[in-house]
C-alpha atoms as a PDB file:
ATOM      1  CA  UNK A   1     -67.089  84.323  44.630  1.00  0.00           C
ATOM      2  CA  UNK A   2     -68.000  80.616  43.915  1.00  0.00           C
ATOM      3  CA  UNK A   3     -69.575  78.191  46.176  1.00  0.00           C
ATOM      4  CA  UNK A   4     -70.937  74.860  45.876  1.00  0.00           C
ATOM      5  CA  UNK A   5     -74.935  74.374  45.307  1.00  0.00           C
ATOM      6  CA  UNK A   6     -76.558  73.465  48.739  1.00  0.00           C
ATOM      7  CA  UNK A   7     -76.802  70.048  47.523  1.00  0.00           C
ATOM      8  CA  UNK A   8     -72.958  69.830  47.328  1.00  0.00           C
ATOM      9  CA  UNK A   9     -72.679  70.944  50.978  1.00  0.00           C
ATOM     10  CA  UNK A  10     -73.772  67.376  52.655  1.00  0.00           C
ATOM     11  CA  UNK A  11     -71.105  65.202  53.530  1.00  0.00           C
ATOM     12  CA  UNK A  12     -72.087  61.537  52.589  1.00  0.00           C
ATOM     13  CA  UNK A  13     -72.322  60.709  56.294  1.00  0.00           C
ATOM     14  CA  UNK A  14     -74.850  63.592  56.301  1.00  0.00           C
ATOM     15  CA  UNK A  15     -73.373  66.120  58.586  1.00  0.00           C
ATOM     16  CA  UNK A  16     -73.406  69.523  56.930  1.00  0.00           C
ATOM     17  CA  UNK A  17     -70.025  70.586  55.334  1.00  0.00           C
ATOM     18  CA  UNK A  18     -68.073  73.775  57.567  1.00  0.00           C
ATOM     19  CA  UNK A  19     -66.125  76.308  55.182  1.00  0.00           C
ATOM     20  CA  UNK A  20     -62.482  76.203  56.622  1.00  0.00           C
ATOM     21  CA  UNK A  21     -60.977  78.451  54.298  1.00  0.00           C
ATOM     22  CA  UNK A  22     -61.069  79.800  50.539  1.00  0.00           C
ATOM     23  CA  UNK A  23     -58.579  79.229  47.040  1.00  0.00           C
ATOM     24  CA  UNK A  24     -57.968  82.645  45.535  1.00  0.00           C
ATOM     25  CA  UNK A  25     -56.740  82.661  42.206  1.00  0.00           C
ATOM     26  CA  UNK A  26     -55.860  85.637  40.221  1.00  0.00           C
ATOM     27  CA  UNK A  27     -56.526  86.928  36.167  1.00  0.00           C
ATOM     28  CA  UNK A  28     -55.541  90.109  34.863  1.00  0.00           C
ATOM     29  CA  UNK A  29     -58.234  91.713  32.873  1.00  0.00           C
ATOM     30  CA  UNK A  30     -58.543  94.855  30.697  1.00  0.00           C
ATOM     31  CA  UNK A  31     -61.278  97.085  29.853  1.00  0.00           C
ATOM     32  CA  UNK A  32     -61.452  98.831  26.818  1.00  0.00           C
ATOM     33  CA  UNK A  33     -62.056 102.218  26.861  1.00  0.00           C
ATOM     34  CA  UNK A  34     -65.542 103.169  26.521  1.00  0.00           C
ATOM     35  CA  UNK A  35     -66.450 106.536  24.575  1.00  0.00           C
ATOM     36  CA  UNK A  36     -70.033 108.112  26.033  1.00  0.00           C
ATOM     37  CA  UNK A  37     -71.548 111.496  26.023  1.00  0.00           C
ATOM     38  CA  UNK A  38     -72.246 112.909  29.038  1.00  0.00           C
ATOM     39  CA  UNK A  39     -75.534 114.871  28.821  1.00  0.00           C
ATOM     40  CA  UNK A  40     -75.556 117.953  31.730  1.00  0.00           C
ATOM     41  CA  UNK A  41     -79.527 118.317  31.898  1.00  0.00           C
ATOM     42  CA  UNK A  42     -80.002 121.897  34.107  1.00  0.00           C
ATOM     43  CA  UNK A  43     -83.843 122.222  35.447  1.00  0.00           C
ATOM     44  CA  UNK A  44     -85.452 125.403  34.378  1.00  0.00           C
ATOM     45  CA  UNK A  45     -87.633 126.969  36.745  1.00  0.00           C
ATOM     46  CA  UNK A  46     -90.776 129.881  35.995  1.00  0.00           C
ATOM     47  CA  UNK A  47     -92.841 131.253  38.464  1.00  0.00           C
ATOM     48  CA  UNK A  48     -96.499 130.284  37.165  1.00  0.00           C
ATOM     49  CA  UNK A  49     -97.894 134.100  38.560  1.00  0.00           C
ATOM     50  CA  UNK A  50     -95.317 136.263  36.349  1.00  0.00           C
ATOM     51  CA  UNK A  51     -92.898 135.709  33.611  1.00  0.00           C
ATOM     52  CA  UNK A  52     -89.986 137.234  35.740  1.00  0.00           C
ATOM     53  CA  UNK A  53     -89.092 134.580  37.937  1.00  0.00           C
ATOM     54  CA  UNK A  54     -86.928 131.869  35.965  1.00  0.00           C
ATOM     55  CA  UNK A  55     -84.381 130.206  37.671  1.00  0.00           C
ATOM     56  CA  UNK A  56     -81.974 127.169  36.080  1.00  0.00           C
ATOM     57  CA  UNK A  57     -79.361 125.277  38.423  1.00  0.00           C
ATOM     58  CA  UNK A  58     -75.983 126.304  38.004  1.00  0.00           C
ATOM     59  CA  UNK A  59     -73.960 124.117  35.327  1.00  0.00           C
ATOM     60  CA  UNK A  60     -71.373 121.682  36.739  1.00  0.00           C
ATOM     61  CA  UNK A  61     -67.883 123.124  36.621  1.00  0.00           C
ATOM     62  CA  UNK A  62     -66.317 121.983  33.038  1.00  0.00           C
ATOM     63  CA  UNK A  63     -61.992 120.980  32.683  1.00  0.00           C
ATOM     64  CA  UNK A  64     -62.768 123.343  29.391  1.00  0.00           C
ATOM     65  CA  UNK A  65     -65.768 125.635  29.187  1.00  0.00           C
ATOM     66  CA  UNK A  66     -67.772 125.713  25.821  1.00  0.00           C
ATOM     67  CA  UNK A  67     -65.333 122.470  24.906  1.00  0.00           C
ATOM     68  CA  UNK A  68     -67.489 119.285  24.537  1.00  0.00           C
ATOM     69  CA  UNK A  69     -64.818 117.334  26.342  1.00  0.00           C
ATOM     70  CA  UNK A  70     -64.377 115.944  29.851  1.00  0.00           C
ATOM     71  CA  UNK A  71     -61.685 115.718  32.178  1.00  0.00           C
ATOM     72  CA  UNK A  72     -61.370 111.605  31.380  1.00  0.00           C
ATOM     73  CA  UNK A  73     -61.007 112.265  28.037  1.00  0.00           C
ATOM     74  CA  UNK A  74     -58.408 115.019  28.038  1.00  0.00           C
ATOM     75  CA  UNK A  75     -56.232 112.827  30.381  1.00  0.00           C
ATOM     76  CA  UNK A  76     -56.446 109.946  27.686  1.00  0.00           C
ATOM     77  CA  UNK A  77     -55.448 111.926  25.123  1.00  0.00           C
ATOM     78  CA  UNK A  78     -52.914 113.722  27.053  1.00  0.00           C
ATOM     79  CA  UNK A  79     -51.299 110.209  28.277  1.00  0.00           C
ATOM     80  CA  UNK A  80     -51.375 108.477  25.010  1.00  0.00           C
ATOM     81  CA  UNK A  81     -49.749 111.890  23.503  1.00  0.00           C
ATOM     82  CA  UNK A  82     -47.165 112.321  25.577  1.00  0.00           C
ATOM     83  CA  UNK A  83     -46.818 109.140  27.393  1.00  0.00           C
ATOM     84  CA  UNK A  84     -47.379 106.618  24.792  1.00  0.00           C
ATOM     85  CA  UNK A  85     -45.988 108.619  22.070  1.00  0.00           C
ATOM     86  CA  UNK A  86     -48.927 108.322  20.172  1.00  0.00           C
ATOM     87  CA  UNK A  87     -49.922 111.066  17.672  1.00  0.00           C
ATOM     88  CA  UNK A  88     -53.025 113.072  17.522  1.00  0.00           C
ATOM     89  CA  UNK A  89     -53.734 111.588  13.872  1.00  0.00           C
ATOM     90  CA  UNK A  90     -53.334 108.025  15.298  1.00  0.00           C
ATOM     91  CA  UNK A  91     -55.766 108.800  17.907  1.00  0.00           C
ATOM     92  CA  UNK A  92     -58.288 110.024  15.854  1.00  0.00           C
ATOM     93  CA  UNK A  93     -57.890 106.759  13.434  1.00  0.00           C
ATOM     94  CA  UNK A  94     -57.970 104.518  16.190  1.00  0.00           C
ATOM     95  CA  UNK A  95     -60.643 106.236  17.991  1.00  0.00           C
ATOM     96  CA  UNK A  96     -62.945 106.308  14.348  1.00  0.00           C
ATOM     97  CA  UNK A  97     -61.912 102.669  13.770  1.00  0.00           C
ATOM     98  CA  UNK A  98     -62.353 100.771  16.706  1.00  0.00           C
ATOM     99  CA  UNK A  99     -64.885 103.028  18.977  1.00  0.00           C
ATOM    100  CA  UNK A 100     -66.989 105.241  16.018  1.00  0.00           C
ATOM    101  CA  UNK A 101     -65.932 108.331  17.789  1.00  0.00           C
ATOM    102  CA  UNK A 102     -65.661 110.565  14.624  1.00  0.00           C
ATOM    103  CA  UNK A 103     -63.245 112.832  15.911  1.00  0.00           C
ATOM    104  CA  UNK A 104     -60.576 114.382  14.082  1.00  0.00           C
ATOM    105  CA  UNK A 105     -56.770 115.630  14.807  1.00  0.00           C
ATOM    106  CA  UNK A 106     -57.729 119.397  14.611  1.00  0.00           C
ATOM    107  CA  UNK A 107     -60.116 118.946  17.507  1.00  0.00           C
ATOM    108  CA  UNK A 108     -57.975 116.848  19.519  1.00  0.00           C
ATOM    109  CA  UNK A 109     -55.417 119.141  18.773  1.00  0.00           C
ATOM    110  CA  UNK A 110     -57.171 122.121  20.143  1.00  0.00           C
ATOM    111  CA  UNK A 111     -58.456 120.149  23.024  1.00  0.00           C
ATOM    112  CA  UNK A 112     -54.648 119.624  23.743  1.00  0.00           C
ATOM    113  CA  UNK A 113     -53.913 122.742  23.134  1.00  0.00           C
ATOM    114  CA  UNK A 114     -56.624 124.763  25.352  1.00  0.00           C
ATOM    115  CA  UNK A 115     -56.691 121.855  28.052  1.00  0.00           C
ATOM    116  CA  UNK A 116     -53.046 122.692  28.614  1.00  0.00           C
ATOM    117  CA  UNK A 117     -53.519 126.611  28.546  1.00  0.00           C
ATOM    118  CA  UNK A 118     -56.368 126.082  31.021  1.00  0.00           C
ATOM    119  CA  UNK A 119     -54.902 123.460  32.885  1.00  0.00           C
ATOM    120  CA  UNK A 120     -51.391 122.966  33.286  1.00  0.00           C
ATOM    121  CA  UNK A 121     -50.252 126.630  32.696  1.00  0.00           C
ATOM    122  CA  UNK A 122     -50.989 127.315  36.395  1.00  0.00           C
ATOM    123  CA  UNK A 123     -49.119 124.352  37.734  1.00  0.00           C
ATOM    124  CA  UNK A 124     -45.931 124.697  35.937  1.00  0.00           C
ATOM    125  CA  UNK A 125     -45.942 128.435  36.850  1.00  0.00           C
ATOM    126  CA  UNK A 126     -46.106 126.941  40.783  1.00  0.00           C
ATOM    127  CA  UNK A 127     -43.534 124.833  40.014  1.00  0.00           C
ATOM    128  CA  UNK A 128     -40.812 126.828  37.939  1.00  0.00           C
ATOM    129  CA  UNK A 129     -41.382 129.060  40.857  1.00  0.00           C
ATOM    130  CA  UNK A 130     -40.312 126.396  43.357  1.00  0.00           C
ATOM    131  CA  UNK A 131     -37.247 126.002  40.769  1.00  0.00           C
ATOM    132  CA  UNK A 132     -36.372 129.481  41.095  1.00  0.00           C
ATOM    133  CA  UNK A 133     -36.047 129.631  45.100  1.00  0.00           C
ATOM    134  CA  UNK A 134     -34.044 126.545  44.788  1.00  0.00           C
ATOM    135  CA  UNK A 135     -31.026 126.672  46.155  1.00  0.00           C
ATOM    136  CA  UNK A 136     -29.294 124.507  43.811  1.00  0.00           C
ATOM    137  CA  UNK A 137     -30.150 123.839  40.192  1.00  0.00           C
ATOM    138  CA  UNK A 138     -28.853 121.831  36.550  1.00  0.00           C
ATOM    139  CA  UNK A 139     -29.794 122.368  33.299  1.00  0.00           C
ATOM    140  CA  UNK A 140     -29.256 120.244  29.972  1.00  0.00           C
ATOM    141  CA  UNK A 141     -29.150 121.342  26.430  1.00  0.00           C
ATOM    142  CA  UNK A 142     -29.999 118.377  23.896  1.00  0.00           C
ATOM    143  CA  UNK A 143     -30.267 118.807  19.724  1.00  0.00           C
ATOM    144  CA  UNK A 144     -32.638 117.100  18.479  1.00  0.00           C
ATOM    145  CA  UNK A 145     -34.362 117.055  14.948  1.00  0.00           C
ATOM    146  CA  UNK A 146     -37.962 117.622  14.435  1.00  0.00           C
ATOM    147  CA  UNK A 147     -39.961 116.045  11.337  1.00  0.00           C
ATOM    148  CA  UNK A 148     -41.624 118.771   9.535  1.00  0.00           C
ATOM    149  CA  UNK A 149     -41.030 121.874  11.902  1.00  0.00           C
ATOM    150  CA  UNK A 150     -42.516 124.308   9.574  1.00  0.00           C
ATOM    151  CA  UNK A 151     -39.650 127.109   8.623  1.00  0.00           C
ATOM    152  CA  UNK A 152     -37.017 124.481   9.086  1.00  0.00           C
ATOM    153  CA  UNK A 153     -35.379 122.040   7.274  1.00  0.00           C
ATOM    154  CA  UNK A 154     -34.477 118.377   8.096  1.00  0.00           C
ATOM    155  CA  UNK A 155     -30.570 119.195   8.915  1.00  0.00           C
ATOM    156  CA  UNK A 156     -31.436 122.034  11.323  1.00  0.00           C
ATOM    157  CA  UNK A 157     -31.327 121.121  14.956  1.00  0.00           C
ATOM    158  CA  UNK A 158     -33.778 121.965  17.523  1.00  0.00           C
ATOM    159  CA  UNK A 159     -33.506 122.234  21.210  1.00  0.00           C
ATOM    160  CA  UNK A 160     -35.004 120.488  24.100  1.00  0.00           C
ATOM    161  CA  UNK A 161     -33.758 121.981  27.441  1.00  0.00           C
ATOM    162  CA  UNK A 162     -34.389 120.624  30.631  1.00  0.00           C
ATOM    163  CA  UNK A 163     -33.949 121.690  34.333  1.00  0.00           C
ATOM    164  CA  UNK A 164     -33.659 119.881  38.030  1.00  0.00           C
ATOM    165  CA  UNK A 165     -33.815 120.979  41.428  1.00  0.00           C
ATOM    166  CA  UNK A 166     -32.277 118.568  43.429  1.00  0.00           C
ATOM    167  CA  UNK A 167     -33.403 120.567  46.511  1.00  0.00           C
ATOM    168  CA  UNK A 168     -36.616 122.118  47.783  1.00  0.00           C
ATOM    169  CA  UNK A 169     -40.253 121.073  46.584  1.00  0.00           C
ATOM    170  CA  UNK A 170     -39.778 117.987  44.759  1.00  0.00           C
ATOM    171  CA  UNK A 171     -42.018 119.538  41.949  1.00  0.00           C
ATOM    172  CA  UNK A 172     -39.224 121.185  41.271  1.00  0.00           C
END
């Protein structure tokens, strides 16, 4: 919001200027992203007559438990992985370069890796079990070649197969 100083707001006849309206003008902005550690402090408690009576508060739920990440930061690597196409290895350059996050494509990787084991499993078992009440369903085989599959060579396709419901839960 800007407004004129108080001074401004006299008319030169004196009268006292009205607002009758505004100007809105628009600028898209971007914030970086912001890499923080989030510190969980849990209160210990002791009774001050005996030694049997501690008590700490119970530890926020965690996306991963024993896993230094947070839910923010799995989605971010998640979406630039698989959305933005961006590799693990780029990730962890980008993120040492530009932010000081020392993190490396090993523990991104296993982030990935357990976030999606943790995470995800569950919902795509919900939803291949929509698929398979569906009463109408497609399915499409497509080659495709990997770089560096281990056990594989360059010339050897691999297979990406995909399936619709065009019925039912649309999660299907």
């Amino acid at each position: 919001m800007h407004d004129l100083d108080e001074a401004e707001k006299q008319c030169a006849c004196g009268a006292e200027l009205m607002p009758m309206g505004e100007e809105i003008s628009e600028q898209y902005d971007v914030i970086p992203p912001v890499f923080r550690v989030l510190q969980q402090v849990r209160i210990k408690y002791s009774c001050p007559c005996c030694a049997k009576g501690v008590k700490t508060a119970q530890a926020p739920a965690a996306p991963l438990p024993r896993y230094q990440v947070s839910p923010g930061l799995l989605a971010y690597i998640g979406t630039a992985k698989f959305v933005d196409g961006l590799p693990l290895y780029r990730q962890a350059q980008i993120m040492e370069q530009r932010f000081g996050v020392p993190f490396n494509r090993t523990t991104l990787a296993d982030w990935a890796i357990k976030g999606h084991e943790h995470l995800l499993k569950p919902v795509i078992e919900v939803m291949r079990q929509h698929f398979i009440l569906s009463d109408y369903v497609q399915a499409d085989e497509t080659t495709l070649q990997v770089l560096d599959e281990p056990g594989r060579g360059a010339w050897q396709k691999s297979y990406l197969w995909l399936r619709a419901s065009l019925t039912g839960h649309p999660s299907s």
